[in-house]
N, C-alpha and C. Protein backbone atom coordinates (compact mmCIF):
# COMPACT_ATOMS: atom_id res chain seq x y z
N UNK A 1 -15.11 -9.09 -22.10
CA UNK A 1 -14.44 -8.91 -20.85
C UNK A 1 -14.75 -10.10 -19.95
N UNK A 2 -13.95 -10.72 -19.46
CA UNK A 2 -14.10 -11.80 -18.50
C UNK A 2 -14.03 -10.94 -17.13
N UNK A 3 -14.53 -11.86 -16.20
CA UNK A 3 -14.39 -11.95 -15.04
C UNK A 3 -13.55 -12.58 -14.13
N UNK A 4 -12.42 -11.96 -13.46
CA UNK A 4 -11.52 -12.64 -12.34
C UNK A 4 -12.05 -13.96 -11.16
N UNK A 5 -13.54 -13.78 -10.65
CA UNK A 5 -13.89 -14.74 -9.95
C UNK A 5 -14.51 -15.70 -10.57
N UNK A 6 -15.06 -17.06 -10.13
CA UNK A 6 -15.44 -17.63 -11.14
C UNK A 6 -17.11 -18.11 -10.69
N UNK A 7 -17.40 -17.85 -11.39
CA UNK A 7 -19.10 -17.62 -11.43
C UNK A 7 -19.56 -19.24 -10.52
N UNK A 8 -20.61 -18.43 -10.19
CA UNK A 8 -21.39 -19.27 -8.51
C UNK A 8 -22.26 -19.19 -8.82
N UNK A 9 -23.51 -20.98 -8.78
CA UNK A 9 -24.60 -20.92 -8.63
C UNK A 9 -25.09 -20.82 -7.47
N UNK A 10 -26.54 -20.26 -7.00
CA UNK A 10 -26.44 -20.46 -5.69
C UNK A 10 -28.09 -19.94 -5.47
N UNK A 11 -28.61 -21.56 -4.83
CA UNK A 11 -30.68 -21.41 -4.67
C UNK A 11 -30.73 -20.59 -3.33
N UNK A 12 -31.78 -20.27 -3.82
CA UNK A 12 -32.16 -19.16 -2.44
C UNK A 12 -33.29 -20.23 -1.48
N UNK A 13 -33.08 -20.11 -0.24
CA UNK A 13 -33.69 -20.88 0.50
C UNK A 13 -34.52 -20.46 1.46
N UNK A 14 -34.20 -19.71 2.41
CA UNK A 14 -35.01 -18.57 2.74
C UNK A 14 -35.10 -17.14 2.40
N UNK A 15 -36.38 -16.49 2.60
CA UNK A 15 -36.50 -15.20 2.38
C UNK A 15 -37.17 -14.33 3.52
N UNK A 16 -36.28 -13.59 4.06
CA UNK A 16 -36.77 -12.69 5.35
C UNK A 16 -37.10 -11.10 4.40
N UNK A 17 -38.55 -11.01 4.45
CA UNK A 17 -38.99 -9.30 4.90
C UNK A 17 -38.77 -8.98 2.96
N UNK A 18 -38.36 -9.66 2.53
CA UNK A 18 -38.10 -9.13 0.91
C UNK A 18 -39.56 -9.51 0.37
N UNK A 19 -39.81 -8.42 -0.86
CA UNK A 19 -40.88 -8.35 -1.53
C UNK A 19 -40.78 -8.39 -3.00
N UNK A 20 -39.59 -8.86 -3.02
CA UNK A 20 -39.60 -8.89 -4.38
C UNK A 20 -39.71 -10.29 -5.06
N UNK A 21 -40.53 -10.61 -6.28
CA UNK A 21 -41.21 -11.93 -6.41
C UNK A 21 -40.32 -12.87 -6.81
N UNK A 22 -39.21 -12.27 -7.69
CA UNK A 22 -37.68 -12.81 -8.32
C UNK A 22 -37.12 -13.87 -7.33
N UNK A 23 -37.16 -13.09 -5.86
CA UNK A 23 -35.87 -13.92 -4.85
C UNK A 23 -37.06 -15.00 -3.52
N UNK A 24 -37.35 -15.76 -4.36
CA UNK A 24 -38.34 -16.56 -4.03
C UNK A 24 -37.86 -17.83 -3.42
N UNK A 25 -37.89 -19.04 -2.54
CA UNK A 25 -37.20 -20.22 -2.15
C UNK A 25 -37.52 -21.17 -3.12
N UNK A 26 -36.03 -21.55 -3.79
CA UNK A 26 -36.05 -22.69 -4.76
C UNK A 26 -35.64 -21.51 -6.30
N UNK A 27 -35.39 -20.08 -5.76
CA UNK A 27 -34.79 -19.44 -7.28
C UNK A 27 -33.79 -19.47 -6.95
N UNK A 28 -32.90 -19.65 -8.51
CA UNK A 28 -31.23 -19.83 -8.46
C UNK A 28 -30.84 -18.56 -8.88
N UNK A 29 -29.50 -18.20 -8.46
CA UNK A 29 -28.94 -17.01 -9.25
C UNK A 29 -27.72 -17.13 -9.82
N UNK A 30 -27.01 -16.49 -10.17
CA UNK A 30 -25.38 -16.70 -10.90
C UNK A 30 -24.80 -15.35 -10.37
N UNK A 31 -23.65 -15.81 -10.01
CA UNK A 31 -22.51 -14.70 -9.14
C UNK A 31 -21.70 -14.26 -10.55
N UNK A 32 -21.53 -12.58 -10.25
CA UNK A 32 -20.85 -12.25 -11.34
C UNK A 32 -19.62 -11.37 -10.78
N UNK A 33 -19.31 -10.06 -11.26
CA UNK A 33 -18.41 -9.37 -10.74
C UNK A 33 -17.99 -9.04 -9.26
N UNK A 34 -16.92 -8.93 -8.63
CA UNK A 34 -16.57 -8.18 -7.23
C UNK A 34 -16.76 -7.09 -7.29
N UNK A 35 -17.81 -6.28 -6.27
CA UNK A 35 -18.66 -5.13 -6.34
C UNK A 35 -17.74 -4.23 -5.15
N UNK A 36 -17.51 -4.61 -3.85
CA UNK A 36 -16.99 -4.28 -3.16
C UNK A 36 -16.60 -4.93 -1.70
N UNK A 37 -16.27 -4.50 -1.09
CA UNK A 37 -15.45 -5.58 0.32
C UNK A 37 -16.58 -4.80 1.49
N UNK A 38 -17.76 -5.49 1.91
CA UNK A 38 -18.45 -4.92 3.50
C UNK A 38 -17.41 -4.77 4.68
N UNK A 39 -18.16 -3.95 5.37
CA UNK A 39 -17.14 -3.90 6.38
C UNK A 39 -17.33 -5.05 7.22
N UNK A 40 -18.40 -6.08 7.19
CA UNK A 40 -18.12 -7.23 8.28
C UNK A 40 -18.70 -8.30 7.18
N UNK A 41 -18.41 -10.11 7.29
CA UNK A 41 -18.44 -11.22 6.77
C UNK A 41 -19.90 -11.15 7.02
N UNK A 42 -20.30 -11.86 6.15
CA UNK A 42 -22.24 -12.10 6.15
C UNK A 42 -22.66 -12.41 7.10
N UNK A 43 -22.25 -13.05 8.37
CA UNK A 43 -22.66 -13.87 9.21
C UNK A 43 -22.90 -13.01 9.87
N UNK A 44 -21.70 -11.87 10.51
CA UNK A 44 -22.07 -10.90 11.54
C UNK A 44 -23.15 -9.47 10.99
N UNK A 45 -23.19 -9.37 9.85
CA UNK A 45 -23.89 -8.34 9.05
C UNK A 45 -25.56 -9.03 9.18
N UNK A 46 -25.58 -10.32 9.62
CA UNK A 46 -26.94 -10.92 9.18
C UNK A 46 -28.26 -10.08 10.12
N UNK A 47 -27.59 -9.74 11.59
CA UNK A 47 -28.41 -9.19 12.65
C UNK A 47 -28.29 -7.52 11.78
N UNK A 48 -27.86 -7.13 10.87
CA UNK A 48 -28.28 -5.77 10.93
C UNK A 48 -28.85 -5.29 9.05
N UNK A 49 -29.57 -6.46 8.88
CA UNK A 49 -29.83 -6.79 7.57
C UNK A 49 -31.19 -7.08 7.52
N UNK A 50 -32.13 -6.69 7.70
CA UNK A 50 -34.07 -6.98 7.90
C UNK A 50 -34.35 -7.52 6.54
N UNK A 51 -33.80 -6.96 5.46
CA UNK A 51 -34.71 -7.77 4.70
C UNK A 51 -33.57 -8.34 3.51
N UNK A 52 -33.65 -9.75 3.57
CA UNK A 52 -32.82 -10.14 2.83
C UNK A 52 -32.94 -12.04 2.57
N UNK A 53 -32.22 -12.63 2.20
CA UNK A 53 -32.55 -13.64 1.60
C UNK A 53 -31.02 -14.82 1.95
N UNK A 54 -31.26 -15.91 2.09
CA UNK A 54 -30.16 -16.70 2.13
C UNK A 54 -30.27 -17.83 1.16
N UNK A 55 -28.71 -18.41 0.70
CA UNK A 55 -28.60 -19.25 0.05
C UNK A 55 -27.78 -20.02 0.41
N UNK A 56 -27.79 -20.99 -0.88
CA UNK A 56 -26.65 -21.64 -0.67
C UNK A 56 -25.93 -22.28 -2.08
N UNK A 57 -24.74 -22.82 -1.85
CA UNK A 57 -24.20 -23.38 -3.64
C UNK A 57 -24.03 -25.21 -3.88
N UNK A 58 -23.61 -25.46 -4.59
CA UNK A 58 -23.64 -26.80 -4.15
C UNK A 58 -22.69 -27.53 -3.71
N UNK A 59 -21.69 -26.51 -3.01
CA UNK A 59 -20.88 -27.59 -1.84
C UNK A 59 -21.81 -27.22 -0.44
N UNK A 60 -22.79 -26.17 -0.61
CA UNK A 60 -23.37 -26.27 1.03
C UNK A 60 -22.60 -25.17 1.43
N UNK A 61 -21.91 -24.13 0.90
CA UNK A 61 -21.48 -22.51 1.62
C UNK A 61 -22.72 -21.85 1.32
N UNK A 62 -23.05 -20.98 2.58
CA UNK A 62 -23.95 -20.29 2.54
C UNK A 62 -23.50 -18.68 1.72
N UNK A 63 -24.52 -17.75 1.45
CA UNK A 63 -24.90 -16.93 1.09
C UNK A 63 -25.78 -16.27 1.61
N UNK A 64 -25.82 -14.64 2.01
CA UNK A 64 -26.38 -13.55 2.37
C UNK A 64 -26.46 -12.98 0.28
N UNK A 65 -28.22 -13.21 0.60
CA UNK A 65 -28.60 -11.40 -0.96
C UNK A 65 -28.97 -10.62 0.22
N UNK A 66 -28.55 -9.34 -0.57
CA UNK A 66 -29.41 -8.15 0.37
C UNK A 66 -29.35 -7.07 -0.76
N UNK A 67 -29.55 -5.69 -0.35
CA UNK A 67 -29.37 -5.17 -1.08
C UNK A 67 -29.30 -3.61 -0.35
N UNK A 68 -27.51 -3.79 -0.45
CA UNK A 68 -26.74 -2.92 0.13
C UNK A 68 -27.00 -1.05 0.08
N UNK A 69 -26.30 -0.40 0.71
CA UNK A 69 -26.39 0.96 0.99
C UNK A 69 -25.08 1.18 0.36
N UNK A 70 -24.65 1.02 -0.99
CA UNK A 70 -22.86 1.33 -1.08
C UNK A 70 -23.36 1.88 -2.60
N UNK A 71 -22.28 3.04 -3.06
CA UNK A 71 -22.75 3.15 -4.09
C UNK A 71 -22.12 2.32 -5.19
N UNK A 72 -21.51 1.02 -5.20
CA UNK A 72 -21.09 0.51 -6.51
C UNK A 72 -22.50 -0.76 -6.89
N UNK A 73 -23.17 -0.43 -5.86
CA UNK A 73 -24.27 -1.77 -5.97
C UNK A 73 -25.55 -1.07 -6.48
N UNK A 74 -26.17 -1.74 -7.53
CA UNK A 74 -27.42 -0.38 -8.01
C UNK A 74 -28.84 -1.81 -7.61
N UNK A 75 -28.54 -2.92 -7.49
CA UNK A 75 -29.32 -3.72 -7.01
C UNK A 75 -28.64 -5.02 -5.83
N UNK A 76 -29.46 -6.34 -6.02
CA UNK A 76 -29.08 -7.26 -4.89
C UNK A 76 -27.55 -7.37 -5.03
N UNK A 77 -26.42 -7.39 -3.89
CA UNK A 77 -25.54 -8.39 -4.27
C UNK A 77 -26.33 -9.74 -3.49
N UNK A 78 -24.69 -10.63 -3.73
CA UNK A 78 -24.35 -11.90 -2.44
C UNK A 78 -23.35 -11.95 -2.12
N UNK A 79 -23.24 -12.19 -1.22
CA UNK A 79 -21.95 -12.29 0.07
C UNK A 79 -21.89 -13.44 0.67
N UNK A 80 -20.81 -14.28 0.58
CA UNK A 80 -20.82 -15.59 1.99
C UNK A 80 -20.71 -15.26 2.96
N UNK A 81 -21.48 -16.08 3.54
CA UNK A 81 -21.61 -16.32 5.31
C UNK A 81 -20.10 -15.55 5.88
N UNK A 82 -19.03 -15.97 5.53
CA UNK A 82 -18.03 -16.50 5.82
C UNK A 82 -16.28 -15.91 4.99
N UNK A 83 -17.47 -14.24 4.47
CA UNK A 83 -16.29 -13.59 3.92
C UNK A 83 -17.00 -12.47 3.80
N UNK A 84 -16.43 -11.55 3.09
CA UNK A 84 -16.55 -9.73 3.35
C UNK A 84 -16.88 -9.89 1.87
N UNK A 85 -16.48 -9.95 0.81
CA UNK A 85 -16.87 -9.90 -0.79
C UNK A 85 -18.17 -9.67 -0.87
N UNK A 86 -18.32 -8.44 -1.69
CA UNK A 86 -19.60 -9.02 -2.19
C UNK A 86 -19.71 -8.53 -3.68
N UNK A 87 -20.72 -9.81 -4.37
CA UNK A 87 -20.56 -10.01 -5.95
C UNK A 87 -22.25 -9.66 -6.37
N UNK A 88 -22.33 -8.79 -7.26
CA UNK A 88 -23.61 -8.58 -8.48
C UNK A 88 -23.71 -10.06 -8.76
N UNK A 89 -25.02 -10.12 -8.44
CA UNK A 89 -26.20 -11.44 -8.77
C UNK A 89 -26.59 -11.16 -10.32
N UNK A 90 -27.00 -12.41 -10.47
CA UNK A 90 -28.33 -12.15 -11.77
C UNK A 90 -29.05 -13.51 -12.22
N UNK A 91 -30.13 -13.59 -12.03
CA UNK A 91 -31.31 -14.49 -12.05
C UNK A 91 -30.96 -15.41 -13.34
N UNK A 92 -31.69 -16.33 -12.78
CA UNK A 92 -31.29 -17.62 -13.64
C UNK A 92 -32.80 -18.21 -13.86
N UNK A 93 -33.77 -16.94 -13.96
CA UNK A 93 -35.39 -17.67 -14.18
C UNK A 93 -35.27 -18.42 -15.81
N UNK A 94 -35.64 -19.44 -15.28
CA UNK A 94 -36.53 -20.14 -16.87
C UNK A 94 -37.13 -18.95 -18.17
């Protein structure tokens, strides 16, 4: 089964309030499926989001991980700054 969007690298750069050792500054992840549409673009969701993580890809669009209250998400997505999407992550550790 392929995927309609097309897969996104994207380093995590800061990390606010997260404890998990995975989403660390300088870990990469890979964007996979469209999970579901938030009701607001990452940017305005960022003030009501405590613990979560930002990135970025390599044209320089940012990225919100968090890890949503919806039930199609069973762990982190990511979301751009700069749109409502949000896509199932998955680690790109060594």
């Amino acid at each position: 089964m392929s995927i309609a969007y097309p897969v996104i690298k994207i380093a995590v750069t800061i990390v606010v309030a997260m404890e998990n050792p995975e989403i660390a500054p300088g870990s990469v992840w890979k964007t996979g499926n469209l999970l579901f549409r938030a009701p607001a673009c990452g940017r305005d969701l960022l003030p009501r989001i405590p613990c979560r993580a930002h990135a970025v890809d390599a044209r320089g669009r940012g990225y919100l991980l968090y890890a949503p209250d919806h039930p199609k998400a069973t762990g982190l997505v990511s979301q751009a700054l700069d749109s409502c999407y949000c896509f199932e992550i998955f680690s790109l550790a060594p």
